[in-house]
Protein backbone atom coordinates (compact mmCIF):
# COMPACT_ATOMS: atom_id res chain seq x y z
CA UNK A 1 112.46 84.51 93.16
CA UNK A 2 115.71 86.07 92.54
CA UNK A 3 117.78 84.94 89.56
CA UNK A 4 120.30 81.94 89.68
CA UNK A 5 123.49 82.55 91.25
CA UNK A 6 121.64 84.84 93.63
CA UNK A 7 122.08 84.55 96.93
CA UNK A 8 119.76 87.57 98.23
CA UNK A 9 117.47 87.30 100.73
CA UNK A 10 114.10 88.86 98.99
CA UNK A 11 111.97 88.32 102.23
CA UNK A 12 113.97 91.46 103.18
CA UNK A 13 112.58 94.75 103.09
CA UNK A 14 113.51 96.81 100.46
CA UNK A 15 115.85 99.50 103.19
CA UNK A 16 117.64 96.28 104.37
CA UNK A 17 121.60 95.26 104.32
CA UNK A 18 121.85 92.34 101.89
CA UNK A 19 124.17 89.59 100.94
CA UNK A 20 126.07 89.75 98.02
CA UNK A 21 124.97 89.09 94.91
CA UNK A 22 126.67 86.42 92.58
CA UNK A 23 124.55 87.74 89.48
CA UNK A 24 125.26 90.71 89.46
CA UNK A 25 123.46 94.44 90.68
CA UNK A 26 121.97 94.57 86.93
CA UNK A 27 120.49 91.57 86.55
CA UNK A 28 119.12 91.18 89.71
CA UNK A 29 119.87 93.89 92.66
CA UNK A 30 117.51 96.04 91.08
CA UNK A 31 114.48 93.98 90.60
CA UNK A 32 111.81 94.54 92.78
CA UNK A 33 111.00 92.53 95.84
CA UNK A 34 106.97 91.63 95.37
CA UNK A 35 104.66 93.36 93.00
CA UNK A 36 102.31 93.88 96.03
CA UNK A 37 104.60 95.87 98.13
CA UNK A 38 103.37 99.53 97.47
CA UNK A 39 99.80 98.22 97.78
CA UNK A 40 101.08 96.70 101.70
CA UNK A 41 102.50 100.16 102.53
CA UNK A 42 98.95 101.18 101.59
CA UNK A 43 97.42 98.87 104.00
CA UNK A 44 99.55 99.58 106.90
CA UNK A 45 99.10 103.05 106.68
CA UNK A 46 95.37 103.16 106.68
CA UNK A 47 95.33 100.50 109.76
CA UNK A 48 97.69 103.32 111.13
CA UNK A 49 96.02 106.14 110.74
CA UNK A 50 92.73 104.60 112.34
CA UNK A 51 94.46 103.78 115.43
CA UNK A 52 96.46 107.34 116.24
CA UNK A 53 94.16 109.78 114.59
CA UNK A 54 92.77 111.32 117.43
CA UNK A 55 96.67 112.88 118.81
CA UNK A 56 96.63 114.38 114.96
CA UNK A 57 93.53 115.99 115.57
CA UNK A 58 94.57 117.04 118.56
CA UNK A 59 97.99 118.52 117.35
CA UNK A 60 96.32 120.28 114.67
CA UNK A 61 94.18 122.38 116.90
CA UNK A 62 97.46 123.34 118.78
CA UNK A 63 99.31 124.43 115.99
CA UNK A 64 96.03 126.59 114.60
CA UNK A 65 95.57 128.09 118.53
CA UNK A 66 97.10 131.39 117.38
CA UNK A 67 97.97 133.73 120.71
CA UNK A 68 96.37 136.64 118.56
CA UNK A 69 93.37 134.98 119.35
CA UNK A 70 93.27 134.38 122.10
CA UNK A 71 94.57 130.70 122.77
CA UNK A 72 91.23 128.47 122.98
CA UNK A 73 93.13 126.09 124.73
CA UNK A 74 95.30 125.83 128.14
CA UNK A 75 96.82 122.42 126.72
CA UNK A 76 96.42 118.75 125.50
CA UNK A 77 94.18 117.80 127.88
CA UNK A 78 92.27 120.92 127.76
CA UNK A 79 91.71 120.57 123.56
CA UNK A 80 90.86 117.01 124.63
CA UNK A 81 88.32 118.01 127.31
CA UNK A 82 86.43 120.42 125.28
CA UNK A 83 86.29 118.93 121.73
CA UNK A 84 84.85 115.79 123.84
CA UNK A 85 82.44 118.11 126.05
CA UNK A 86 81.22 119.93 122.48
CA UNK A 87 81.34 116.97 120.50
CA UNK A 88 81.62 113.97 122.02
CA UNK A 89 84.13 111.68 121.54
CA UNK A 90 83.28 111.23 117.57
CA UNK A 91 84.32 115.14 117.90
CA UNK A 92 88.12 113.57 118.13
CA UNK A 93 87.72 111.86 114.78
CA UNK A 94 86.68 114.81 112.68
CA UNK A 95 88.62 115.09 109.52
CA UNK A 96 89.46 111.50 110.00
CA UNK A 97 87.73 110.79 106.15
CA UNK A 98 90.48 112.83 104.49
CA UNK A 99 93.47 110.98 105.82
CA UNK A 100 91.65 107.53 105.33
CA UNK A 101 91.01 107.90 102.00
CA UNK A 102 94.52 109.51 101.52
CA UNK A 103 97.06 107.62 104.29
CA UNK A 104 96.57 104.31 101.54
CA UNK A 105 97.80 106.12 98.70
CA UNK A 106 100.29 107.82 100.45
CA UNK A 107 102.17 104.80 101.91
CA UNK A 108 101.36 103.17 98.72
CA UNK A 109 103.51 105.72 96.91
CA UNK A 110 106.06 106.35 99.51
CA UNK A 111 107.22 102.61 99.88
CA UNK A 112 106.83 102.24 96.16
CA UNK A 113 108.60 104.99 95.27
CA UNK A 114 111.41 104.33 98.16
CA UNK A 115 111.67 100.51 96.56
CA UNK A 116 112.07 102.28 93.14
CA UNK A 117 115.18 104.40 93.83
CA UNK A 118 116.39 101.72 96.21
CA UNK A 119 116.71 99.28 93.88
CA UNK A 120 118.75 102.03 91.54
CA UNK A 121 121.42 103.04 94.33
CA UNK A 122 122.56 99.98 95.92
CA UNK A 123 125.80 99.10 95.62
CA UNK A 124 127.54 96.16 93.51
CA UNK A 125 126.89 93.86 96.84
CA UNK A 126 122.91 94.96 96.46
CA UNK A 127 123.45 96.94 100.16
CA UNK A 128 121.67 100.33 101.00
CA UNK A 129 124.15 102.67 102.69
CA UNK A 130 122.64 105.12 105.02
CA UNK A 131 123.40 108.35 103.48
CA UNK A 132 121.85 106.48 100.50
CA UNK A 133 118.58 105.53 102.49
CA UNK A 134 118.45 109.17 103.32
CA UNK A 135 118.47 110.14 99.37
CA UNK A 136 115.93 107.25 98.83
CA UNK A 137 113.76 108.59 101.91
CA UNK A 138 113.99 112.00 100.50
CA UNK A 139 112.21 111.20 97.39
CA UNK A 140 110.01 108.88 98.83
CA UNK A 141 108.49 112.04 100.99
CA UNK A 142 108.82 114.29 98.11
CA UNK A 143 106.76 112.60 95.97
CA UNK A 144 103.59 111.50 98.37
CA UNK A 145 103.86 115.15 99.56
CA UNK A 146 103.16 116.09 95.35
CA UNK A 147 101.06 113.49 94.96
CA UNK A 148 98.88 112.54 97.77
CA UNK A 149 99.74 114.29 101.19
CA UNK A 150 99.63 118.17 99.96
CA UNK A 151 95.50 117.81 98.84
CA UNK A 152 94.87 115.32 101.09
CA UNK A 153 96.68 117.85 104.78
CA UNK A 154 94.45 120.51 102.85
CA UNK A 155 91.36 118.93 103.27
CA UNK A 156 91.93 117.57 106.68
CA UNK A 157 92.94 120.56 107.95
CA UNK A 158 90.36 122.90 106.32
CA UNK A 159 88.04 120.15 108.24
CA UNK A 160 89.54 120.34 111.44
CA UNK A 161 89.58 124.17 111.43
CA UNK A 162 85.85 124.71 110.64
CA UNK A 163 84.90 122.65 113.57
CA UNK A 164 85.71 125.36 115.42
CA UNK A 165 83.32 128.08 113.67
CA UNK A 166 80.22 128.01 115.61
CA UNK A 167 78.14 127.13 112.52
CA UNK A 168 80.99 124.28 110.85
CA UNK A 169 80.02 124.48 106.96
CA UNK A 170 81.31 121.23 105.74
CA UNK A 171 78.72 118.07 106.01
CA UNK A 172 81.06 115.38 105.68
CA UNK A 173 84.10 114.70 103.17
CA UNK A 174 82.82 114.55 99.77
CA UNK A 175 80.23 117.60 100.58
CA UNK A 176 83.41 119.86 102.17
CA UNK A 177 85.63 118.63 99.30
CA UNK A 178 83.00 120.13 96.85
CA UNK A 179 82.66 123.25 98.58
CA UNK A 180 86.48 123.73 98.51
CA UNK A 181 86.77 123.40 95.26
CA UNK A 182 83.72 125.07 93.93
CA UNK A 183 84.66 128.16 96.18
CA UNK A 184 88.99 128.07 95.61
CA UNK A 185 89.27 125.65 92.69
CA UNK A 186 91.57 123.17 92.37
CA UNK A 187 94.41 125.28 93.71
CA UNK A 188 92.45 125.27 96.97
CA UNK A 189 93.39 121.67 97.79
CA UNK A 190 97.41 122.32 97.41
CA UNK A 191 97.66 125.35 99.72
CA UNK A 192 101.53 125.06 101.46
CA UNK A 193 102.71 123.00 98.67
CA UNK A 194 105.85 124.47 99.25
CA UNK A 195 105.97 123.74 103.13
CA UNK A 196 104.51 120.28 102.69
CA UNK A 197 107.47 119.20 100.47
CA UNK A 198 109.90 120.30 102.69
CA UNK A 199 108.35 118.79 105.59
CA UNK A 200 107.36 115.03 103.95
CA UNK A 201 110.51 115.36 102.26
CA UNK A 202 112.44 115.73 105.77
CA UNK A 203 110.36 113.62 107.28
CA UNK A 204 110.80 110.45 105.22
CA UNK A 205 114.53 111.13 104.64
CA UNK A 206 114.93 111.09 108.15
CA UNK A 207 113.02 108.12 109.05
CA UNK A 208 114.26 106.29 106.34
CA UNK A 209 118.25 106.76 107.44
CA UNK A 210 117.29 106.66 111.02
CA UNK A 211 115.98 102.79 110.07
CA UNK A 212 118.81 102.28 107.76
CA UNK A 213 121.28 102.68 110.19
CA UNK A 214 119.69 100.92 113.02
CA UNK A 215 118.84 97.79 110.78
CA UNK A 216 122.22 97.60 109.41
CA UNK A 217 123.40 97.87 113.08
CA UNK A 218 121.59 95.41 114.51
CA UNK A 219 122.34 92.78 111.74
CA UNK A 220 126.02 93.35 111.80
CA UNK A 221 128.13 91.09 109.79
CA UNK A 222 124.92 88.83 108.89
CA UNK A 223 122.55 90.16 106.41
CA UNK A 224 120.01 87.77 107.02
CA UNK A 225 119.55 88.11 110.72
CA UNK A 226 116.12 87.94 111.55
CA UNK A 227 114.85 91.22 113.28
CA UNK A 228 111.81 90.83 115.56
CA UNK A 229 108.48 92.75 115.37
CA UNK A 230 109.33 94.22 118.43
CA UNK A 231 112.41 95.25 117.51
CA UNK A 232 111.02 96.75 114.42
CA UNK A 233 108.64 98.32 116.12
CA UNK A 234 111.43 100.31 118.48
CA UNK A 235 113.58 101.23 115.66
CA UNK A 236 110.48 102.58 113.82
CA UNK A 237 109.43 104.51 116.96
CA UNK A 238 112.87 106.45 117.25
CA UNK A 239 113.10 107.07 113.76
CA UNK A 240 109.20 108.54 114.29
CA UNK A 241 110.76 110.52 117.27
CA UNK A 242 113.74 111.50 115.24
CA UNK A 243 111.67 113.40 112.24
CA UNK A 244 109.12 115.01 115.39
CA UNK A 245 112.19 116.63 116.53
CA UNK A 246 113.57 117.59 113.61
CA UNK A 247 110.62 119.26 111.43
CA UNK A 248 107.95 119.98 113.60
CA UNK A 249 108.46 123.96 112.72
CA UNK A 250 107.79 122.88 108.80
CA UNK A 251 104.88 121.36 110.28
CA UNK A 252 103.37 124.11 112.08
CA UNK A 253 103.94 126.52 109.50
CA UNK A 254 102.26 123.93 106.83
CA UNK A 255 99.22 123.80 109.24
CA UNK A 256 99.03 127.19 109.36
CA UNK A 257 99.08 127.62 105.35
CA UNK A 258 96.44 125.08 105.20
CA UNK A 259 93.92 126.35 107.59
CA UNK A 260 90.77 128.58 106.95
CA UNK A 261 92.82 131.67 107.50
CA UNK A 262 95.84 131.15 105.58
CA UNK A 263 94.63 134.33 103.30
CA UNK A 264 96.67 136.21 105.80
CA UNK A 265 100.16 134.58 104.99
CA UNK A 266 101.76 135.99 101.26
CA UNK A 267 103.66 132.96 101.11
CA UNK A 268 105.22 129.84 103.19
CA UNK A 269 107.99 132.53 104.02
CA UNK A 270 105.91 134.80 105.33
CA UNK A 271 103.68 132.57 107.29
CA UNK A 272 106.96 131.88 109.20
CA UNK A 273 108.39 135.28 109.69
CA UNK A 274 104.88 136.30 110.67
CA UNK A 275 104.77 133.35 113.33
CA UNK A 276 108.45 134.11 114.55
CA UNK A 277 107.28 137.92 115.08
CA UNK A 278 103.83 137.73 116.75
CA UNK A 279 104.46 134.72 118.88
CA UNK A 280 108.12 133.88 119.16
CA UNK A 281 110.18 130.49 118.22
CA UNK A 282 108.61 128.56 120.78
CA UNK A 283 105.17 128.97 118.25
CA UNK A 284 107.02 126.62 116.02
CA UNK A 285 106.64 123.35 118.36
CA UNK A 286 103.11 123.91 119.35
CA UNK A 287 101.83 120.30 119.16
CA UNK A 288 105.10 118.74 119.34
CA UNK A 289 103.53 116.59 122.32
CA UNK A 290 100.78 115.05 120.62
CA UNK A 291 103.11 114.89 117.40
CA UNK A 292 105.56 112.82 118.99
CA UNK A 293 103.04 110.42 120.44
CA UNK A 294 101.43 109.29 117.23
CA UNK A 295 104.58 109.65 114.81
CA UNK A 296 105.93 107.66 117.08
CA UNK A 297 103.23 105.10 116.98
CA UNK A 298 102.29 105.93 113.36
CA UNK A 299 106.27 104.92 112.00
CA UNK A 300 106.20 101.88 114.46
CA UNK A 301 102.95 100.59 113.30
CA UNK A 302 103.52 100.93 109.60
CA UNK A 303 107.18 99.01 109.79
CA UNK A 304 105.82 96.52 111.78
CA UNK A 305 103.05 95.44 109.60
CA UNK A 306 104.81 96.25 106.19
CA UNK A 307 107.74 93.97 107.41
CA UNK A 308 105.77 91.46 108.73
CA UNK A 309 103.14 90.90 105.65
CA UNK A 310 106.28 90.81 103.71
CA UNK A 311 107.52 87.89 105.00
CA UNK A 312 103.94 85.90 104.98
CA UNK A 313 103.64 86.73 101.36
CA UNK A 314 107.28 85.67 100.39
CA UNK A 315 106.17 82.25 102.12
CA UNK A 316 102.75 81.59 100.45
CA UNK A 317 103.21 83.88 97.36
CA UNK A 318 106.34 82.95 95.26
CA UNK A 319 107.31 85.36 92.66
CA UNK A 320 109.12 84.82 89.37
């Protein structure tokens, strides 16, 4: 419950416009909306990642498809086709361990960490600008990328890649984990640190102004405007679309330092010169297809249920 005098709505997710604040931004802008709210970003990213994992597997194969190779595969539905004709459908859901046990406590950390600095930059009124969502998004993404994402991309990738050896290695999750470790060490699991940064760091700075600004636009003059799940769910898609767009090359190049034949690359630099000489620029949005199909659900998905758990637990859950 906010303090007396208060007149903010705290059923209002944390990137919201707000009303003004009567209190005062110290005694109460800043406090935090429900002390469940990273642990809900947790949740909706692992229902997430269940639903769309099979267009991340599918990317990932792209983006490792090297024309050096040659390419393996002629397209989507051609990596789709195949895994499914070697494999079987469970084929598409390889590596899907790694990004289940890491999706939780990467939302976890990116909402938690977004509510943090949110609740540090707003304004006298308690609003969140956009270029200040942006700052806040940027951090957010910075920090799951140290934290969670960079060990947890490793893995999944490393598992993705040796299904493609014709004798795959790693027996499941905890057995590949162990082999990774016992055979690279510890550094093993945070292989592109450097490119994952830059890309979760992008990545959540862009989604995060892209919903900013469309939230704020939508309510207008009237913080407390009530925004549909629907609507949610577009705004989150376009601000999905909107990071696809705009980092996909940080995204190849971080699959490509993360595979089983990153040895070859010095450094994240070199990875992308070496990409940008053997195969050309267009090598940098391999997989942008299947990218932009489950961002796009992935973002949608993970507003929509964050926002909408929000508002049952401010009903039946009142804080002090």
């Amino acid at each position: 419950q906010p303090r007396p005098g208060c007149q903010r709505s705290w059923a209002q997710p944390p990137w919201s416009r707000q009303q003004p604040c009567a209190a005062g931004r110290a005694q109460c802008c800043s406090r935090p909306q429900h002390p469940l709210l990273p642990r809900l970003g947790g949740l909706a990213g692992g229902i997430e990642i269940c639903i769309t994992f099979p267009t991340e597997y599918v990317k990932t194969q792209l983006q490792l498809d090297e024309k050096a190779n040659p390419p393996r595969y002629k397209g989507i539905g051609d990596c789709v086709k195949q895994t499914v004709r070697d494999h079987g459908i469970r084929g598409l859901y390889r590596g899907l361990s790694s990004l289940v046990y890491g999706s939780i406590p990467k939302a976890a950390v990116r909402f938690g960490m977004f509510e943090f600095l949110s609740n540090q930059m707003r304004d006298e009124q308690g609003r969140l600008d956009s270029t200040r969502g942006l700052i806040c998004g940027l951090g957010a993404g910075v920090a799951e990328a140290v934290v969670v994402v960079c060990p947890m991309e490793t893995i999944k990738v490393k598992f993705i890649h040796d299904q493609c050896s014709p004798k795959p290695k790693y027996r499941g999750f905890f057995h590949g984990v162990r082999e990774i470790v016992r055979e690279q060490g510890l550094k093993g699991t945070y292989q592109g640190l450097t490119a994952t940064v830059l890309k979760q760091g992008s990545n959540q700075a862009i989604r995060f102004f892209v919903m900013t600004s469309l939230k704020n636009w939508y309510k207008g003059d009237d913080p407390n405007k009530v925004i549909n799940p629907f609507v949610t769910g577009v705004f989150g898609a376009l601000a999905g679309a909107a990071s696809v767009f705009g980092n996909t090359p940080l995204d190849v190049v971080k699959t490509r330092m993360q595979g089983l034949e990153a040895h070859k690359y010095k450094s994240t630099w070199d990875c992308a010169y070496q990409i940008m000489k053997y195969e050309g620029p267009l090598a940098f949005y391999k997989g942008t297809v299947p990218r932009l199909g489950r961002v796009c659900l992935d973002v949608a998905i993970v507003f929509v249920i964050y926002d909408e758990v929000v508002k049952f637990l401010n009903k039946v859950w009142k804080t002090d």
